[in-house]
C-alpha atoms as a PDB file:
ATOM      1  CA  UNK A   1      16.490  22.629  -2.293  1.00  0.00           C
ATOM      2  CA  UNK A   2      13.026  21.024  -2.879  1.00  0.00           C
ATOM      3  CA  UNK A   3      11.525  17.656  -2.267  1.00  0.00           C
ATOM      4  CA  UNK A   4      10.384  17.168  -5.761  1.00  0.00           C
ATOM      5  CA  UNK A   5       6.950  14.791  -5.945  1.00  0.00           C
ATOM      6  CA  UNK A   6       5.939  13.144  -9.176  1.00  0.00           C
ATOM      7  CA  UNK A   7       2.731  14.121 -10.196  1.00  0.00           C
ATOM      8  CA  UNK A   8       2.037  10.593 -12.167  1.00  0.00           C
ATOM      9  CA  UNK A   9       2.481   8.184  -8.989  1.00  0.00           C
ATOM     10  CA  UNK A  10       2.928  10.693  -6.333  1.00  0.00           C
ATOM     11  CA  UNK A  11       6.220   9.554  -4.793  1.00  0.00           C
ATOM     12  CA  UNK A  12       8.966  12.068  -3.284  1.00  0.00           C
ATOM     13  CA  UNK A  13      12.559  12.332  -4.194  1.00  0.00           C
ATOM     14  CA  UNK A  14      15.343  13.085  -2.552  1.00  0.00           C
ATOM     15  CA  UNK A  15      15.955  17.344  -2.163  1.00  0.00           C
ATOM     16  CA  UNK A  16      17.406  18.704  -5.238  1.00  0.00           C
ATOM     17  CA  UNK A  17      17.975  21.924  -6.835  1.00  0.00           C
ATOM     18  CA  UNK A  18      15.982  20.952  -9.515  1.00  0.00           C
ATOM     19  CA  UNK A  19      13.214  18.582 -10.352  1.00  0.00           C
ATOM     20  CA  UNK A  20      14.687  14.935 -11.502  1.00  0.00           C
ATOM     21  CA  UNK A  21      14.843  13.952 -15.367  1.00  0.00           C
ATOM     22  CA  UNK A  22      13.316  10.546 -14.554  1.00  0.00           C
ATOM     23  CA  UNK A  23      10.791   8.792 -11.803  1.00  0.00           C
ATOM     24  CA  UNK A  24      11.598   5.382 -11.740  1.00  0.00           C
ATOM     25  CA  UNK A  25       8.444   4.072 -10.846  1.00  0.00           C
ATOM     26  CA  UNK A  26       6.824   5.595 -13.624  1.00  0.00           C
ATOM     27  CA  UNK A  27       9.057   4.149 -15.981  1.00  0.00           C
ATOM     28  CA  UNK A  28       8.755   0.322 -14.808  1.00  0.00           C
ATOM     29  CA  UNK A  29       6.497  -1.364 -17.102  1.00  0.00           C
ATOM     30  CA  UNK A  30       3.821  -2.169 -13.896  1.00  0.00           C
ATOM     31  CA  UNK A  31       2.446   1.739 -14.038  1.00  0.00           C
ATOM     32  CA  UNK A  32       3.276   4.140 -16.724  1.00  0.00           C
ATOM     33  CA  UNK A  33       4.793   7.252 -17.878  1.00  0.00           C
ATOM     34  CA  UNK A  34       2.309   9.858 -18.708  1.00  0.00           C
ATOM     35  CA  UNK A  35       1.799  10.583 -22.441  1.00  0.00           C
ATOM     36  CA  UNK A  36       2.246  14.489 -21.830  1.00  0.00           C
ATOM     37  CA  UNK A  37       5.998  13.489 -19.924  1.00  0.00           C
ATOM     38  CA  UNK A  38       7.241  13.556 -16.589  1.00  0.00           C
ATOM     39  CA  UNK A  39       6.359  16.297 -14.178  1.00  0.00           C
ATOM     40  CA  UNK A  40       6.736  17.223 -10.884  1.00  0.00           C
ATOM     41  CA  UNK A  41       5.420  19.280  -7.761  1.00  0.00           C
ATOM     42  CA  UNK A  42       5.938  19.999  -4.489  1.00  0.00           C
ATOM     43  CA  UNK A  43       3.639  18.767  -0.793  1.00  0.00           C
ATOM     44  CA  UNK A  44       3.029  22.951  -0.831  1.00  0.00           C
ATOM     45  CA  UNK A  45       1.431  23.062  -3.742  1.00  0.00           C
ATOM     46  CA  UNK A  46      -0.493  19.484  -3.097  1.00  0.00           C
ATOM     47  CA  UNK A  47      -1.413  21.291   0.198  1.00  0.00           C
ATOM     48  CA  UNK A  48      -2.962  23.692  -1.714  1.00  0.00           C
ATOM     49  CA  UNK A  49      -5.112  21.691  -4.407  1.00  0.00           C
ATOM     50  CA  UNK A  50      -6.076  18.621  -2.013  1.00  0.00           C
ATOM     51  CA  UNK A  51      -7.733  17.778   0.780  1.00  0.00           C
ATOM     52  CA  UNK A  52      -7.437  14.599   2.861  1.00  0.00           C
ATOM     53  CA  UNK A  53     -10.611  12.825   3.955  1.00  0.00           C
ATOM     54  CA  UNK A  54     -10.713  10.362   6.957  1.00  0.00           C
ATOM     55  CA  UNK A  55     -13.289   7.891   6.693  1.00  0.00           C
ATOM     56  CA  UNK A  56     -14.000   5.344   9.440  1.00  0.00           C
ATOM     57  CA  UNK A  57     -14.753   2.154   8.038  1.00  0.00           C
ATOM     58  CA  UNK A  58     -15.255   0.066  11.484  1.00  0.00           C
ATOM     59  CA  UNK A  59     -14.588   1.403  15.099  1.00  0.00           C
ATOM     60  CA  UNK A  60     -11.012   0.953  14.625  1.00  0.00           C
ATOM     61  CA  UNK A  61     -10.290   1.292  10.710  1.00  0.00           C
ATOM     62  CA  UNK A  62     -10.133   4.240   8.984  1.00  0.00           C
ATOM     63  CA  UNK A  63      -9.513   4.793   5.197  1.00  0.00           C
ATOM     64  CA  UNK A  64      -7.594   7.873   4.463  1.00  0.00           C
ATOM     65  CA  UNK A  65      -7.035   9.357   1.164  1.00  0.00           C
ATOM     66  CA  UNK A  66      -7.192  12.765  -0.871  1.00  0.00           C
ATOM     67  CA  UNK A  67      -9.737  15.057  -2.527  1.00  0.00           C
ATOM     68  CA  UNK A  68      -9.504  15.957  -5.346  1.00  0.00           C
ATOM     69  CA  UNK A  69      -7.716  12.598  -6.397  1.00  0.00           C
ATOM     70  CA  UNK A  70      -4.140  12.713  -6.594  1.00  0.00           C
ATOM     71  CA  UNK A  71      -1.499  10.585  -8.317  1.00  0.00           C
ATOM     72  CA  UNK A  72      -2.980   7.277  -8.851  1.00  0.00           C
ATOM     73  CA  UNK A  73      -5.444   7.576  -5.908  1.00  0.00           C
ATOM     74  CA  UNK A  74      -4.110   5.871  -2.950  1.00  0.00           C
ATOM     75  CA  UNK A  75      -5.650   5.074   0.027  1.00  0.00           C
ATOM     76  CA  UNK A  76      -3.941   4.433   3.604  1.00  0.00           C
ATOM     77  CA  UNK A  77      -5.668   2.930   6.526  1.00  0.00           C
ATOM     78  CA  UNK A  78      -5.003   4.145  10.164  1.00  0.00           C
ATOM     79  CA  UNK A  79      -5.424   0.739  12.474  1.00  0.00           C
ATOM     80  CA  UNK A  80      -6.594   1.418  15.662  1.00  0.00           C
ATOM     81  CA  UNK A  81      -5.030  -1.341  17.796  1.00  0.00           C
ATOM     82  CA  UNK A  82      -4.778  -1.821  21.918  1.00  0.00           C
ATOM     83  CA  UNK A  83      -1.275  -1.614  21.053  1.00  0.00           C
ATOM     84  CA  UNK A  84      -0.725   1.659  19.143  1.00  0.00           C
ATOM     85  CA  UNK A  85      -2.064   2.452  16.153  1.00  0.00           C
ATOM     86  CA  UNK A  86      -0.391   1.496  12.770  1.00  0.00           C
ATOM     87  CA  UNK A  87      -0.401   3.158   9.107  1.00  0.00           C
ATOM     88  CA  UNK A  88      -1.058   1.163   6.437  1.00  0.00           C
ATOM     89  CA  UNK A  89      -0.040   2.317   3.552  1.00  0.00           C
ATOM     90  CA  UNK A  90       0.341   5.716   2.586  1.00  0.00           C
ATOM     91  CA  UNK A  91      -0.748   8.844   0.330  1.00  0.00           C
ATOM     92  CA  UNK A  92       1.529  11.902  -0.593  1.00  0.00           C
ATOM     93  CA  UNK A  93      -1.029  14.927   1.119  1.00  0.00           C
ATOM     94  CA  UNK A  94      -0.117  15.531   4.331  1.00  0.00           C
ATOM     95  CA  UNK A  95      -1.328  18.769   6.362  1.00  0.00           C
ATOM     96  CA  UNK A  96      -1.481  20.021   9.633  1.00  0.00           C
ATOM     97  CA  UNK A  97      -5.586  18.969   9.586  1.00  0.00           C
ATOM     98  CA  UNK A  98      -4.451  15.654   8.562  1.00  0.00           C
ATOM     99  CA  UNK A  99      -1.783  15.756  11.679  1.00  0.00           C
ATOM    100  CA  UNK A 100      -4.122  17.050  14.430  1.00  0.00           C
ATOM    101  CA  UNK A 101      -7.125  14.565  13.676  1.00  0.00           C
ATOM    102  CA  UNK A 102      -5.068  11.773  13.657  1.00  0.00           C
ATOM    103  CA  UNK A 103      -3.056  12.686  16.742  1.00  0.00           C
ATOM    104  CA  UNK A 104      -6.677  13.054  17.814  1.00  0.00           C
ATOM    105  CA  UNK A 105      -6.750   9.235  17.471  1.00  0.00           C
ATOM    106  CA  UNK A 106      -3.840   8.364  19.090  1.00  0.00           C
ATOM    107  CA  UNK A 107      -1.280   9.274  16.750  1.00  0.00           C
ATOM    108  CA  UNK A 108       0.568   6.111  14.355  1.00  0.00           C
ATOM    109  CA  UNK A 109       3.146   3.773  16.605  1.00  0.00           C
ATOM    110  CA  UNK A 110       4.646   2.074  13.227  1.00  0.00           C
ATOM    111  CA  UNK A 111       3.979   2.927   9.023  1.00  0.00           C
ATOM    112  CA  UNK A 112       4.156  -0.385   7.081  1.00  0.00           C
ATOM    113  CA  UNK A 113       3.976   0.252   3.519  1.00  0.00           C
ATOM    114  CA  UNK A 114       2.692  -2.654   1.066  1.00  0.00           C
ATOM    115  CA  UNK A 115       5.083  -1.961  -1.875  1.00  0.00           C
ATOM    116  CA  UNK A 116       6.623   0.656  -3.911  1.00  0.00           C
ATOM    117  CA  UNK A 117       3.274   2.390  -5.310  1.00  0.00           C
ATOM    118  CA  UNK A 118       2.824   3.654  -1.795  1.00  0.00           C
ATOM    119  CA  UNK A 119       5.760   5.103  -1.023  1.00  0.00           C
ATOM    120  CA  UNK A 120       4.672   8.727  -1.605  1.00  0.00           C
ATOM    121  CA  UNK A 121       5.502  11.278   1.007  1.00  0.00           C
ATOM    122  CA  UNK A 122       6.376   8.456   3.377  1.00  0.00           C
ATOM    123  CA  UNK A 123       9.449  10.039   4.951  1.00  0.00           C
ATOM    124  CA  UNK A 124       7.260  13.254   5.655  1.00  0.00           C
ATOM    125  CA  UNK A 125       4.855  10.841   7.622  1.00  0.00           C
ATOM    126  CA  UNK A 126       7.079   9.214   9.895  1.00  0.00           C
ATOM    127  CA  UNK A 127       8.585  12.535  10.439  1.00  0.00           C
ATOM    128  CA  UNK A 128       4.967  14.269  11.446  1.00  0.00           C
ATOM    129  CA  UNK A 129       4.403  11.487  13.554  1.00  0.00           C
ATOM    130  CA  UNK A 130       8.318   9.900  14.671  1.00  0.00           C
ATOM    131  CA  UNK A 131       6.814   6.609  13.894  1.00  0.00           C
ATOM    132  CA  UNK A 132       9.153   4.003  11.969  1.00  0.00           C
ATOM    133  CA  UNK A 133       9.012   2.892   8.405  1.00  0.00           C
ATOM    134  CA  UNK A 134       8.596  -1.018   7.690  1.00  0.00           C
ATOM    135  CA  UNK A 135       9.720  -1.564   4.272  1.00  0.00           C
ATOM    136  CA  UNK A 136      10.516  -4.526   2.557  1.00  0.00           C
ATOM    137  CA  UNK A 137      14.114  -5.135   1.656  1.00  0.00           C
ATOM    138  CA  UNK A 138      13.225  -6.776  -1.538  1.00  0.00           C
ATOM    139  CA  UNK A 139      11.931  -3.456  -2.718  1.00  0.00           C
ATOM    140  CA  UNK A 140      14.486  -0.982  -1.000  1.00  0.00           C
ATOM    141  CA  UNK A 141      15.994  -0.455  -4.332  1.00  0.00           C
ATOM    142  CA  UNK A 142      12.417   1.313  -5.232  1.00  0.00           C
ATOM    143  CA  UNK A 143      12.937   4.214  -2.976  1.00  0.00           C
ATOM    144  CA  UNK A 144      12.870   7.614  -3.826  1.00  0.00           C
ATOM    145  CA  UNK A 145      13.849   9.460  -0.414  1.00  0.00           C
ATOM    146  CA  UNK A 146      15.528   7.922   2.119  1.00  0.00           C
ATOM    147  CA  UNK A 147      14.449   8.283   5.958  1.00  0.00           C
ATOM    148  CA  UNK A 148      16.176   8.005   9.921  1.00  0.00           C
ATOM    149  CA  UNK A 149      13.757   5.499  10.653  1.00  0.00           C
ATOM    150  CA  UNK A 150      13.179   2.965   8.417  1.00  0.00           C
ATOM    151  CA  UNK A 151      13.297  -0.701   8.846  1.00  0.00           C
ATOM    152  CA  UNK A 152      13.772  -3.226   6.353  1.00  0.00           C
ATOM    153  CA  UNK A 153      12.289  -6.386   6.962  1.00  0.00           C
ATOM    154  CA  UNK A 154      12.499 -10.158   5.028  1.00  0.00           C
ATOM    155  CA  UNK A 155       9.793 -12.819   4.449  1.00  0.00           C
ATOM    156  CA  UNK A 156       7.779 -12.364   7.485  1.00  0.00           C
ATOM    157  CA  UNK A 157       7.933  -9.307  10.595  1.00  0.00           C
ATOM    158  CA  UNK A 158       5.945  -9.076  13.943  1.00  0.00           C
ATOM    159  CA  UNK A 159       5.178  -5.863  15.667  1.00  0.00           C
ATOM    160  CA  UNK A 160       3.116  -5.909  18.444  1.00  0.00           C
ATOM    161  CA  UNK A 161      -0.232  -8.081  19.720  1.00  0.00           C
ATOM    162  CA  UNK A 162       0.530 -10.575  17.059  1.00  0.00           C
ATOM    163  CA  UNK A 163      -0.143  -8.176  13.872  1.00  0.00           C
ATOM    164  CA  UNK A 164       2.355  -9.510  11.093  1.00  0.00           C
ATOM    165  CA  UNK A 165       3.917  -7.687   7.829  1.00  0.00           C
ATOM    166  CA  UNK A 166       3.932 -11.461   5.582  1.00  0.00           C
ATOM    167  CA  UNK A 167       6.451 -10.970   2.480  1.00  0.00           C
ATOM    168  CA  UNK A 168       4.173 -12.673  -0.577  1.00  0.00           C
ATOM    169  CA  UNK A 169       5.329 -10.990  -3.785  1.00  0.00           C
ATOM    170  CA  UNK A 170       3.854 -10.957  -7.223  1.00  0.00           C
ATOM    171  CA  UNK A 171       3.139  -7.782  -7.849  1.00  0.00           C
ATOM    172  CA  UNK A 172       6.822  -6.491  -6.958  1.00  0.00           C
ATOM    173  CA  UNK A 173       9.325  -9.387  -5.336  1.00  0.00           C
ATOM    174  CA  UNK A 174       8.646  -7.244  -1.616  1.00  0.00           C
ATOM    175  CA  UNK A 175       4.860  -6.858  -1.988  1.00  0.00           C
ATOM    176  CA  UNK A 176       3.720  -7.579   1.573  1.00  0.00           C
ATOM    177  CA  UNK A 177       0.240  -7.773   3.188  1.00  0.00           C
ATOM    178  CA  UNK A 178      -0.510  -7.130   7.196  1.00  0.00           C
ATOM    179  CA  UNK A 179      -2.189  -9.658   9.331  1.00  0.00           C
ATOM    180  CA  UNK A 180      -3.988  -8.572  12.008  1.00  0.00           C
ATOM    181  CA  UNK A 181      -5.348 -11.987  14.542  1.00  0.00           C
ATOM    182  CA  UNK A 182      -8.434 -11.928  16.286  1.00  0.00           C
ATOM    183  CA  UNK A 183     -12.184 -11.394  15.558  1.00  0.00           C
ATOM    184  CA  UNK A 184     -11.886 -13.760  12.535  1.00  0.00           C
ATOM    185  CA  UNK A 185      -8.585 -12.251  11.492  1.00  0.00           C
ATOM    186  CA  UNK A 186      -7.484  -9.642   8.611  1.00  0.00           C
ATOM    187  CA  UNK A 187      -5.407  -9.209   6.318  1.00  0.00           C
ATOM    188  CA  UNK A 188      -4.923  -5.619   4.424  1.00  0.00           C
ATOM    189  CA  UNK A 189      -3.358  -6.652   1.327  1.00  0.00           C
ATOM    190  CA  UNK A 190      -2.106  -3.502  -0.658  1.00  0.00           C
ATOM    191  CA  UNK A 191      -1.672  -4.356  -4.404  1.00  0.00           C
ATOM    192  CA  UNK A 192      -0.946  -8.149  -3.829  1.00  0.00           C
ATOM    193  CA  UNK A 193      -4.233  -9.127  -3.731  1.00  0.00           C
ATOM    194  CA  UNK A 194      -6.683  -6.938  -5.626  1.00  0.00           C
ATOM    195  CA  UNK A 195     -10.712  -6.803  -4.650  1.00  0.00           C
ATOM    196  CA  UNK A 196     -12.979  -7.368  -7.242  1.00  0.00           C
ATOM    197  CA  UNK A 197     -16.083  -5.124  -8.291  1.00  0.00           C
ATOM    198  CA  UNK A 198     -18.488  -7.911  -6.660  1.00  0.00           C
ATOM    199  CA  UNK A 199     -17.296  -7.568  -3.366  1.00  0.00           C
ATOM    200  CA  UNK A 200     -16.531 -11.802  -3.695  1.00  0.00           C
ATOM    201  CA  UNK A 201     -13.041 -12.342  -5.174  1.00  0.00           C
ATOM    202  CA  UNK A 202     -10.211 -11.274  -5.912  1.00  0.00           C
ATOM    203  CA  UNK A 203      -7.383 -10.708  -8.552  1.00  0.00           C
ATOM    204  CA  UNK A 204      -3.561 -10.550  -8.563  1.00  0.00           C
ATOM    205  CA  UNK A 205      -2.011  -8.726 -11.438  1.00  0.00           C
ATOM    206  CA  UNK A 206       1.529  -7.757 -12.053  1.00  0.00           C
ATOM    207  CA  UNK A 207       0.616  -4.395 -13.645  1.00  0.00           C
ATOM    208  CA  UNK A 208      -2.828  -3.271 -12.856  1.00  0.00           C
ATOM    209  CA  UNK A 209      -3.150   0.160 -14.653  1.00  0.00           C
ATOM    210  CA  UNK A 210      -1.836  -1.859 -17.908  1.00  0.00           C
ATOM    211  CA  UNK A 211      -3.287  -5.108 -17.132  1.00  0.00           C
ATOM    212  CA  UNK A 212      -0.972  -7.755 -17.464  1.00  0.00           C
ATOM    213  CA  UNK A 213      -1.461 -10.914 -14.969  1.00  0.00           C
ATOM    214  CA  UNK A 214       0.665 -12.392 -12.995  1.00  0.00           C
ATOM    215  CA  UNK A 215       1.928 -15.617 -14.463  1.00  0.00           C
ATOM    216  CA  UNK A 216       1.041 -19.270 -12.463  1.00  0.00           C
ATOM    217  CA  UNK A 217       4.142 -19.648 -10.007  1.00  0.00           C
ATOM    218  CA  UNK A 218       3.610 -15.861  -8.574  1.00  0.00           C
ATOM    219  CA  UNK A 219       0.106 -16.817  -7.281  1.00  0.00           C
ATOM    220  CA  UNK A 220       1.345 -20.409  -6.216  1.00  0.00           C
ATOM    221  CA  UNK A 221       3.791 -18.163  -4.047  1.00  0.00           C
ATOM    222  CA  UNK A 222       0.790 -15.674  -2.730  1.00  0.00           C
ATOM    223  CA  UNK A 223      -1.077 -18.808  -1.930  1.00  0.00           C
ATOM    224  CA  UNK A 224       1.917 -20.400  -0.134  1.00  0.00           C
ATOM    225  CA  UNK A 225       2.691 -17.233   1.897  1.00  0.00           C
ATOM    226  CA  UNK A 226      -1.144 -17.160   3.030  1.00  0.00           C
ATOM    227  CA  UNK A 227      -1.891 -20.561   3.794  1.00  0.00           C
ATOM    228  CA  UNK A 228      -0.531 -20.262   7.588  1.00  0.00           C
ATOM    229  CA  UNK A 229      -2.937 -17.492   8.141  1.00  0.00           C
ATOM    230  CA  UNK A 230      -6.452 -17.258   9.381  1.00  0.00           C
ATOM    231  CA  UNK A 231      -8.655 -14.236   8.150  1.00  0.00           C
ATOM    232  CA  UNK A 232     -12.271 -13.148   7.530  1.00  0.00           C
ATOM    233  CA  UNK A 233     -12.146  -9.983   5.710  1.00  0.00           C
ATOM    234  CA  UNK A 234      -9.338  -8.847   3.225  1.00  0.00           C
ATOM    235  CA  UNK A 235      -9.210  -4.725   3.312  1.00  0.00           C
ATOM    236  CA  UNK A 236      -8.360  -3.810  -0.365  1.00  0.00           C
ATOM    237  CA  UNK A 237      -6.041  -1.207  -1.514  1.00  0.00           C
ATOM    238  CA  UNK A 238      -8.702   1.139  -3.389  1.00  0.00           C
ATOM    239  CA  UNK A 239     -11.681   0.961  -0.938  1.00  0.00           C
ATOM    240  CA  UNK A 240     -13.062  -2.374  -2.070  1.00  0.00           C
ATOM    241  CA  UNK A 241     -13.456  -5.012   0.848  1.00  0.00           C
ATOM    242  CA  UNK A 242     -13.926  -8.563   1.617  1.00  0.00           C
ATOM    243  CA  UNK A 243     -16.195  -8.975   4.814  1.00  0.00           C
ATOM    244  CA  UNK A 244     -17.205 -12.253   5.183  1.00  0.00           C
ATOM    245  CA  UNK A 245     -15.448 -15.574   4.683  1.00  0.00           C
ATOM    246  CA  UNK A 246     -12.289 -13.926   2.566  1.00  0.00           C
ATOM    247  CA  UNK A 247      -9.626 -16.793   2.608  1.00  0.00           C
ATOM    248  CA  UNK A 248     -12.919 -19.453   1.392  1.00  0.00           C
ATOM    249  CA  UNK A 249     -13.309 -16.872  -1.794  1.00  0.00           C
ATOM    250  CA  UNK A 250      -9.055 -15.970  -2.124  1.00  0.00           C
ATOM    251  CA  UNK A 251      -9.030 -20.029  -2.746  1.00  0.00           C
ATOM    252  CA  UNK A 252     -11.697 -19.555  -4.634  1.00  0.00           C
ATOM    253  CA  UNK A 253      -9.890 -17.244  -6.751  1.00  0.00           C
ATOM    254  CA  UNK A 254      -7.066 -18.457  -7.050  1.00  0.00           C
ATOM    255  CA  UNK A 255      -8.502 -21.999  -8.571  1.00  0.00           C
ATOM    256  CA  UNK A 256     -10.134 -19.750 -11.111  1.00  0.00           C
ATOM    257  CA  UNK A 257      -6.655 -19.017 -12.276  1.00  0.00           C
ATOM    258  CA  UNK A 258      -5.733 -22.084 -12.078  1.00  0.00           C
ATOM    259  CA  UNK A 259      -8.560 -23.447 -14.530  1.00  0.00           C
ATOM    260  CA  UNK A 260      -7.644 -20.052 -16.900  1.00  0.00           C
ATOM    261  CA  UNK A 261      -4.302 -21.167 -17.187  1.00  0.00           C
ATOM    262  CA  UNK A 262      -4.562 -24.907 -17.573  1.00  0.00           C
ATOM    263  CA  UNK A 263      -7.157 -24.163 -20.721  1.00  0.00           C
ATOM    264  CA  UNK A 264      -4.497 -21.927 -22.238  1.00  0.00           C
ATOM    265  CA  UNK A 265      -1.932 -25.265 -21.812  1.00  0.00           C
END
């Protein structure tokens, strides 16, 4: 029996004697089936051809993510926090390198995962570390491999210190963002809200690798699920950040769609 992993969107399946006919993920129209077909491989042999890199981004961020890129290059960040420390996020390497230097950090208290596009090796992660999953029960229909620890969660979840997991959808109906208070506030924000190249706005797209925008009422429901919360600095899912006065230019964004759309009407 083998955990098989796709190789398109890097997310684990359930043990099997062989390797599955069909990834689900890959066939929803928000990412894409490759042109050469479905394939699969195993975390031994992504042991072998990747690396993990663990970059601090402030004294208690880090980014984490793999070298060469893998799957559709995800990134996690590790959240340092008085607290415990909290994955967000996640990517399908995982190694006993990987292990040590974050256990060298304190280990991960909780993994909250954004949406389906990051469920990867997930189950292997809260294993390595016996830290629970918080996934959204919207998208619980999404998942690949099923865990001991998970914990599905609806519209809005607290974990410690005031740090909340804020159900917004859009990109899929459970796409969540974290909240962390204090120090301005921040929000890490997965695929829901997307950081531009300039560092200034952002986007919100229902399939970002083909393109396609979300429609009006999915932002109006982003905005909605925001508005309660304060934050400086949005952390982006693909290393692109916000730093200074993020919820001014997420309104700021947003009314941009608005004006697109109310041309096209």
């Amino acid at each position: 029996m083998q955990d098989f992993i796709c190789t398109t969107c890097g997310i684990q399946y359930e043990p099997a004697d062989k390797a599955p006919e069909h990834c689900p993920i890959c066939e929803d129209e928000r990412q894409y089936l490759n042109p050469g077909g479905h394939s699969f491989t195993s975390l031994e042999q992504v042991n072998r051809q990747h690396k993990n890199v663990i970059e601090q981004v402030t004294p208690t961020i880090y980014a984490i993510y793999s070298t060469p890129t893998f799957a559709i290059g995800q990134r996690a960040h590790l959240v340092l926090t008085p607290g415990g420390n909290i994955l967000w996020d996640c990517i399908t390497n995982i190694d006993s390198s990987t292990i040590s230097l974050i256990n060298a950090l304190g280990g991960i208290k909780a993994i909250a995962i954004s949406h389906p596009h990051f469920y990867s090796t997930m189950v292997e992660w809260s294993k390595a570390f016996n830290a629970p999953l918080y996934i959204n029960e919207a998208d619980r229909v999404w998942l690949g491999r099923t865990g001991e620890k998970m914990i599905f969660w609806q519209q809005e979840a607290t974990l410690w210190d005031g740090i909340k997991l804020v159900q917004c959808g859009g990109h899929f109906e459970g796409s969540a963002v974290m909240h962390l208070p204090g120090n301005g506030g921040a929000l890490f924000a997965g695929d829901t809200l997307q950081v531009a190249p300039d560092l200034k706005t952002v986007s919100f797209m229902y399939s970002y690798p083909n393109l396609v925008p979300l429609a009006a009422p999915a932002i109006n429901r982003i905005e909605k699920s925001l508005e309660k919360l304060e934050y400086e600095r949005v952390y982006g899912a693909f290393g692109r950040y916000l730093l200074h006065n993020a919820k001014a230019s997420v309104a700021w964004s947003i009314e941009r769609y608005r004006k697109i759309y109310s041309k096209d009407n």
